[in-house]
Protein backbone atom coordinates (compact mmCIF):
# COMPACT_ATOMS: atom_id res chain seq x y z
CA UNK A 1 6.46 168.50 206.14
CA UNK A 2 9.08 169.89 203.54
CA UNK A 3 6.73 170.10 200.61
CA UNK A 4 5.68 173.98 200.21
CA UNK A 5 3.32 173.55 196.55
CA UNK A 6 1.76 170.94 194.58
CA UNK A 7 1.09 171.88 191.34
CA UNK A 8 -0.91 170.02 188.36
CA UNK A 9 -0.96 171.64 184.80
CA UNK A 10 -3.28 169.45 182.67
CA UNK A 11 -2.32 171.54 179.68
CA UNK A 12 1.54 170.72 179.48
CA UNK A 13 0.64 167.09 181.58
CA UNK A 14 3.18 168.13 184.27
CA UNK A 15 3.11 167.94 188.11
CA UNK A 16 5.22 169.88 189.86
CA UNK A 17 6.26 169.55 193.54
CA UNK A 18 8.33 172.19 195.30
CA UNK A 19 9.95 171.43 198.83
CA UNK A 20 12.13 173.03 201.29
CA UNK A 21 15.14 172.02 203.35
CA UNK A 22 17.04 173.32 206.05
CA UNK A 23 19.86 170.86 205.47
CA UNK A 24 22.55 172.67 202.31
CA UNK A 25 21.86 171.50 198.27
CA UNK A 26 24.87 169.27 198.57
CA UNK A 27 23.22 167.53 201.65
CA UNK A 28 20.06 167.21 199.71
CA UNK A 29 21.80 166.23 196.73
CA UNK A 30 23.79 163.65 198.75
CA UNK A 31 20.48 161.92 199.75
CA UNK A 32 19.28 161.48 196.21
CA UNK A 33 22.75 160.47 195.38
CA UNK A 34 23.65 157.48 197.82
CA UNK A 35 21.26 154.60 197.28
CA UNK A 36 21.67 154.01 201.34
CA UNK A 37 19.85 157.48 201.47
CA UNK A 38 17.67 157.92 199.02
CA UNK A 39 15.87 154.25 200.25
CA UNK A 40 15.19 155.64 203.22
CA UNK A 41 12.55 158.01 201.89
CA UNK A 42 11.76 157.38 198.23
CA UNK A 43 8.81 155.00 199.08
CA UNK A 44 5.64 155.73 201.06
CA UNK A 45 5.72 155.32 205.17
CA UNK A 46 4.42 152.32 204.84
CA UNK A 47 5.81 150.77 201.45
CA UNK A 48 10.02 151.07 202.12
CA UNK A 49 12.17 150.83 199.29
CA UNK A 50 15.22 148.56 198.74
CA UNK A 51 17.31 149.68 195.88
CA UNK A 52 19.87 147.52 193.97
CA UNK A 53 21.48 149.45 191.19
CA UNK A 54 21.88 153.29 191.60
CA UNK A 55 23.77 154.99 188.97
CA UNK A 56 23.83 158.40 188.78
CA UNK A 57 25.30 159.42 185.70
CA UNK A 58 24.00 159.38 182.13
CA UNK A 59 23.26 156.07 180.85
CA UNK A 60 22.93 154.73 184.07
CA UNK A 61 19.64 152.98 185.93
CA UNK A 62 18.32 152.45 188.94
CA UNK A 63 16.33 149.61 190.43
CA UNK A 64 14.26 149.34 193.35
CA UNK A 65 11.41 147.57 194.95
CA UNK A 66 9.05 148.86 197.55
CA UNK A 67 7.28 146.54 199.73
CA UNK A 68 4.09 147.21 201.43
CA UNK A 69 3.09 145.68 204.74
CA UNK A 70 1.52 142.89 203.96
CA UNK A 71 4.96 141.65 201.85
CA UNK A 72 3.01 143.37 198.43
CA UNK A 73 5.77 144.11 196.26
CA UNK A 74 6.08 147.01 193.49
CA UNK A 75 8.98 147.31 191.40
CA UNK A 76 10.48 150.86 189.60
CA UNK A 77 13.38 151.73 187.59
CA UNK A 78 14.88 155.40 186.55
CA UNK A 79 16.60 155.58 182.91
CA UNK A 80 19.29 158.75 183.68
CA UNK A 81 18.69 160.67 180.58
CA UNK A 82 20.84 164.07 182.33
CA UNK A 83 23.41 164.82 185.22
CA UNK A 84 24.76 168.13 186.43
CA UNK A 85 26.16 167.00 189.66
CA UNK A 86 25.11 168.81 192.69
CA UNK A 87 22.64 170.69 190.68
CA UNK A 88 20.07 168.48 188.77
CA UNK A 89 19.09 165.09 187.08
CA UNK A 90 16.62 163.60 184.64
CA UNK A 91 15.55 160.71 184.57
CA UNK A 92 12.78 158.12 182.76
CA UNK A 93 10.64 156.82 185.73
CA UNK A 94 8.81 153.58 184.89
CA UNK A 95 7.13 150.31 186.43
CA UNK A 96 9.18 146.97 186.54
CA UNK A 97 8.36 143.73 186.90
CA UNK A 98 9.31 141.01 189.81
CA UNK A 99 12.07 140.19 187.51
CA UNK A 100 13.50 144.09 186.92
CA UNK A 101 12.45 144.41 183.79
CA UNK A 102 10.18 147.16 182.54
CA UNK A 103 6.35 146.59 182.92
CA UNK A 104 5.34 148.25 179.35
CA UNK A 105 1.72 147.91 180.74
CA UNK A 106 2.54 151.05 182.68
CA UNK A 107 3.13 154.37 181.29
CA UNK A 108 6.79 155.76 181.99
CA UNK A 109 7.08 159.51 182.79
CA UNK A 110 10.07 161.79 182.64
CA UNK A 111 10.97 163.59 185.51
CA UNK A 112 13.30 166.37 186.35
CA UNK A 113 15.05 167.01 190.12
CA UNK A 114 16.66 170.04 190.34
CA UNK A 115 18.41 171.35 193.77
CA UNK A 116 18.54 174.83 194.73
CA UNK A 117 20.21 176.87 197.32
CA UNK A 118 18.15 178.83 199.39
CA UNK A 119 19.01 181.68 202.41
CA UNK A 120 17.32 179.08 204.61
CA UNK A 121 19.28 176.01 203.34
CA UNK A 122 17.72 174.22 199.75
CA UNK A 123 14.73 173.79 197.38
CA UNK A 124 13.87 170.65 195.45
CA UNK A 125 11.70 170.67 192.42
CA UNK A 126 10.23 168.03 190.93
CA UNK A 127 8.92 167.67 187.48
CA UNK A 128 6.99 164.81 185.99
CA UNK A 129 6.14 165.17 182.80
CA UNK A 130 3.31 162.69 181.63
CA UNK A 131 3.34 161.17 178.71
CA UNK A 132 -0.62 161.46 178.33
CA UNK A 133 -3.75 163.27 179.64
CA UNK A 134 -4.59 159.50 180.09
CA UNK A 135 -1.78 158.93 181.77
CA UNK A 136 -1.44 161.30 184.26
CA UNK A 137 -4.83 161.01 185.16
CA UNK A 138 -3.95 157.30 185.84
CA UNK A 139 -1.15 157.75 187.73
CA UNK A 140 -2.58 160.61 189.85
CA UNK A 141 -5.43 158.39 190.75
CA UNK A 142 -3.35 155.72 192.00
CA UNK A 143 -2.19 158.18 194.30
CA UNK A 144 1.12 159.22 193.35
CA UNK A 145 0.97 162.70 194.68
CA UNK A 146 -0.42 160.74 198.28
CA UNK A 147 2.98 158.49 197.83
CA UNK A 148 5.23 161.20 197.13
CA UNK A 149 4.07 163.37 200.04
CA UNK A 150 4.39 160.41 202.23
CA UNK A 151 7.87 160.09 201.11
CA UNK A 152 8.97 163.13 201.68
CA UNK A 153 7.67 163.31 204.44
CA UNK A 154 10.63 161.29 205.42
CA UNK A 155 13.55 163.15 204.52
CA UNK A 156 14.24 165.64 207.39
CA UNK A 157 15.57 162.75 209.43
CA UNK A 158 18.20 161.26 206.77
CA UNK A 159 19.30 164.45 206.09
CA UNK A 160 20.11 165.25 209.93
CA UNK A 161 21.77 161.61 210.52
CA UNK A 162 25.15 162.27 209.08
CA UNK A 163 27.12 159.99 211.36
CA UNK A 164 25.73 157.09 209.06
CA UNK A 165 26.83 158.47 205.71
CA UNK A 166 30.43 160.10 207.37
CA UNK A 167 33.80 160.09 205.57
CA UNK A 168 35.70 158.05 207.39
CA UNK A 169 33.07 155.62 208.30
CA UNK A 170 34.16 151.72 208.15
CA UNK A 171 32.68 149.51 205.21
CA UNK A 172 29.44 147.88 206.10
CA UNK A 173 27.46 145.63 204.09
CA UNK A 174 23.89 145.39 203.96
CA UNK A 175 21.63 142.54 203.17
CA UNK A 176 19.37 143.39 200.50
CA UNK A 177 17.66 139.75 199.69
CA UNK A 178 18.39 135.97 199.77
CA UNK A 179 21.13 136.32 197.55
CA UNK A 180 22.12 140.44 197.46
CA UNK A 181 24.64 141.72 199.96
CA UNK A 182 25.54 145.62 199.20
CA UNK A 183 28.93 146.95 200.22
CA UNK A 184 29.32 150.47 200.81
CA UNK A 185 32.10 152.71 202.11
CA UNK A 186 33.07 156.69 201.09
CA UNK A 187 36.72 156.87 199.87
CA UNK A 188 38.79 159.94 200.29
CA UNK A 189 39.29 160.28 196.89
CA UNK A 190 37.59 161.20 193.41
CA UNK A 191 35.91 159.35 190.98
CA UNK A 192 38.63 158.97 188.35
CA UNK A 193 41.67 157.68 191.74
CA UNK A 194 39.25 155.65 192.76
CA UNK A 195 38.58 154.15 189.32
CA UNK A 196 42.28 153.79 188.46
CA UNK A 197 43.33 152.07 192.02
CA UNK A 198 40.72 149.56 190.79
CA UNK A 199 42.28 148.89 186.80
CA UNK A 200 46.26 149.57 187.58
CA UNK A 201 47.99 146.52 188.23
CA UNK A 202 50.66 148.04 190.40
CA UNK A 203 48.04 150.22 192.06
CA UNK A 204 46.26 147.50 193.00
CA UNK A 205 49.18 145.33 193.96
CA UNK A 206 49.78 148.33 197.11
CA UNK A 207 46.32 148.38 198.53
CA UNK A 208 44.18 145.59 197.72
CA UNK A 209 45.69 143.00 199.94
CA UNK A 210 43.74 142.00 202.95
CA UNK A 211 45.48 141.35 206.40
CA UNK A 212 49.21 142.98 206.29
CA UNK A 213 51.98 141.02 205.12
CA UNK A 214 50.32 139.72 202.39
CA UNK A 215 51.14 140.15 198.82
CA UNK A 216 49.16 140.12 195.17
CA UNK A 217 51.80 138.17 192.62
CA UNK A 218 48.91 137.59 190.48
CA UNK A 219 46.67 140.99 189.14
CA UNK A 220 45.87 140.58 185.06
CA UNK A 221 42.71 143.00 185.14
CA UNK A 222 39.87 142.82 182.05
CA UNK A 223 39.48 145.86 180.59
CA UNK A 224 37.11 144.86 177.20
CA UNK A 225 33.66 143.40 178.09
CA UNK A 226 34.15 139.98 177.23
CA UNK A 227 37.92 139.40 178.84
CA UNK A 228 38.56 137.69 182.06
CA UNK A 229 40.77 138.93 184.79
CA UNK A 230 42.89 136.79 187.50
CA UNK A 231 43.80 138.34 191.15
CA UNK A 232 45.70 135.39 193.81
CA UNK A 233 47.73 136.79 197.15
CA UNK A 234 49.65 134.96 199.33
CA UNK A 235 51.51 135.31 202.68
CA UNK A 236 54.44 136.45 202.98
CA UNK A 237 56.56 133.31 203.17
CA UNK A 238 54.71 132.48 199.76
CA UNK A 239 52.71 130.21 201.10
CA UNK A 240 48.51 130.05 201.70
CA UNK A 241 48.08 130.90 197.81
CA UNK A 242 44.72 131.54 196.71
CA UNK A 243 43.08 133.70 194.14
CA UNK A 244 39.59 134.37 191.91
CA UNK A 245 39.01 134.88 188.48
CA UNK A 246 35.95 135.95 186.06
CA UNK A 247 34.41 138.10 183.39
CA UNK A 248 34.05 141.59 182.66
CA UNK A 249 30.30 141.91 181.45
CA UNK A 250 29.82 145.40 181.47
CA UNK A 251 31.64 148.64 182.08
CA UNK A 252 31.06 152.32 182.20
CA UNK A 253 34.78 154.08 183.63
CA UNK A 254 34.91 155.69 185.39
CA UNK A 255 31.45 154.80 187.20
CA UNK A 256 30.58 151.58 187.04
CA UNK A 257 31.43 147.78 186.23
CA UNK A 258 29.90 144.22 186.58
CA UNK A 259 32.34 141.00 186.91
CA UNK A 260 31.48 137.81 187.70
CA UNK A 261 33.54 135.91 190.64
CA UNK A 262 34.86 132.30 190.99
CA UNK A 263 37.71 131.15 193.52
CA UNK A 264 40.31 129.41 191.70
CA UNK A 265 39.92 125.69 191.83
CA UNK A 266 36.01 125.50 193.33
CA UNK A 267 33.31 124.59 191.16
CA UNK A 268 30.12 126.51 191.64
CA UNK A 269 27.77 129.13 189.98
CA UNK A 270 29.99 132.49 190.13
CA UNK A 271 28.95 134.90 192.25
CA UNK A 272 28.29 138.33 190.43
CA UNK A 273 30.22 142.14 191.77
CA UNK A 274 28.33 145.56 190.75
CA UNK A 275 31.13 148.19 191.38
CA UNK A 276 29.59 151.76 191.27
CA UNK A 277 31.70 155.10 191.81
CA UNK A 278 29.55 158.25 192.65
CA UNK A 279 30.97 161.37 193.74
CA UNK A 280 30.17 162.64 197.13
CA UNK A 281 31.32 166.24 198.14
CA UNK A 282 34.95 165.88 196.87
CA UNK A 283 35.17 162.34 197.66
CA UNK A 284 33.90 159.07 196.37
CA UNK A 285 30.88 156.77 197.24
CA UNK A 286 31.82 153.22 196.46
CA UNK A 287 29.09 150.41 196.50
CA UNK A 288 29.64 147.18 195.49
CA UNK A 289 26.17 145.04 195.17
CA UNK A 290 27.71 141.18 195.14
CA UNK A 291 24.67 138.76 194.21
CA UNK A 292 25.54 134.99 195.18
CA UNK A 293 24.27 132.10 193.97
CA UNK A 294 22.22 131.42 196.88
CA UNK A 295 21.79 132.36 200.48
CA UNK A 296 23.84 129.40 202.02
CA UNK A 297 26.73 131.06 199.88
CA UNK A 298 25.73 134.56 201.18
CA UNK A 299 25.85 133.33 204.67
CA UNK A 300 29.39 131.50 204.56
CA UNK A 301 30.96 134.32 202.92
CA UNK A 302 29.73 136.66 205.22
CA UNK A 303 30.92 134.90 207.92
CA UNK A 304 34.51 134.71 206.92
CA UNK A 305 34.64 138.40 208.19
CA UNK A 306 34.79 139.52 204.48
CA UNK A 307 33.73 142.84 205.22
CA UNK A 308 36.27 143.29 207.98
CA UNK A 309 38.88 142.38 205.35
CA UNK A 310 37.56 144.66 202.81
CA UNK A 311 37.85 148.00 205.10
CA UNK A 312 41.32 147.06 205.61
CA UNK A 313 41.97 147.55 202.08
CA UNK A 314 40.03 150.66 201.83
CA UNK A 315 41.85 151.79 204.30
CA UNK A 316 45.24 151.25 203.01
CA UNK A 317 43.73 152.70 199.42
CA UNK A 318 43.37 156.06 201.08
CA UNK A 319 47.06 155.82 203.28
CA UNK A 320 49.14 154.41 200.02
CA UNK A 321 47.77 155.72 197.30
CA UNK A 322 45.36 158.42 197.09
CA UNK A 323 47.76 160.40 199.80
């Protein structure tokens, strides 16, 4: 069990948790970091959660719902008020509804993770700072130090599986619900290449391509919430054209971006991309959380090898241009 102390100050309404790691701060921070990771452990034993937004940097949010075992469902989000990468966040913790949205029945807290390096590996302290003596006495008796305990409890084995989280590991995607499929892959690469290998037209036209020998005539990227972009590829006799547009909803450069996504000439509810960039150790953690109309659609893509496809881009995106 990494948790060393467990300590409640009903003067300043804080609890603080201290816990120890053999595994370095980056590792730590890594787990936190990676929403693959960090759903491994953040709920209870028994109540897993699935996360589908994780953005750490300020401004950003994260989503996630933890299920119990009987299919009980209990939504959260974090606000990121603070980042000092590798070092510490902040973040508003709070209740959401089945729709995502925040439950304002709840009381939100504000909590602070900061990683240390120890001569035995690292240290994580967590702060919650309550916003009430009401409060905290609430959210103690519904067992939150219990549920963070039995989280933690977890950790030790994410951070010792690093074969699942490797650089140099193939894309996968992940099924999150009936219509959510996350991509994920780490691209050698930082933040601000792999941002611009996503906006530059002739960046783009070099690695995002598919099978070899074919070719992107077509790339007019959105850059203003609002605008709509147009990618279409074809073979290399110019033949087998096809292509997608949408709409740039929202953006954040160099970390994150939502788009909607039609194929040119097929009527249908657009599907809709969440692009997030989060630096990993020198290199770049890119998920993409693509939410489709409805499973059928999930299904079909997914079995037109789409994620086989993708990987071959990624691939050529770290051989042609971030060399």
């Amino acid at each position: 069990m990494p948790i060393t102390s467990v300590n409640k100050d009903l003067d300043a309404l804080t609890m603080t948790v201290i816990a120890d790691f053999a595994a370095t701060r980056e590792r730590l921070w890594e787990a936190y970091t990676d929403p693959r990771q960090i759903e491994k452990f953040w709920g209870p034993v028994d109540w897993p959660a699935t996360f589908t937004r994780h953005d750490v940097f300020p401004g950003g949010w994260s989503h996630y719902v933890m299920t119990g075992p009987d299919g009980e469902r209990s939504g959260g989000f974090w606000e990121f008020l603070a980042v000092d990468p590798g070092y510490s966040f902040e973040v508003r913790d709070g209740f959401a509804d089945d729709s995502g949205n925040e439950n304002t029945d709840m009381p939100s807290m504000r909590m602070t993770f900061q990683f240390e390096e120890t001569g035995e590996g690292s240290r994580l302290i967590t702060t919650t700072f309550f916003p009430s003596l009401d409060a905290l006495e609430e959210l103690i008796g519904m067992g939150m130090e219990e549920g963070m305990t039995s989280a933690m409890s977890q950790i030790d084995d994410v951070l010792a599986d690093l074969e699942s989280f490797a650089v140099g590991r193939a894309a996968e995607a992940q099924i999150l619900s009936d219509t959510q499929v996350r991509v994920s892959r780490v691209i050698r690469g930082s933040v601000e290449q792999v941002w611009s290998a996503h906006h530059e037209p002739e960046l783009m036209k070099r690695w995002l391509l598919g099978p070899d020998g074919w070719t992107m005539p077509v790339c007019e990227v959105a850059t203003s919430v609002g605008e709509t972009y147009r990618y279409e590829w074809e073979d290399g006799h110019g033949e087998g054209r096809f292509g997608f547009t949408g709409e740039l909803l929202a953006t954040d450069p160099p970390f994150r971006e939502v788009t909607t996504e039609s194929m040119i000439g097929v009527e249908g509810e657009p599907s809709v991309n969440e692009l997030t960039l989060t630096p990993v150790e020198g290199n770049t953690l890119l998920t993409l959380v693509i939410t489709y109309p409805n499973t059928q659609v999930r299904d079909m893509v997914l079995a037109t090898g789409m994620t086989d496809g993708m990987e071959t881009s990624y691939a050529r995106l770290e051989e042609e241009v971030l060399v």
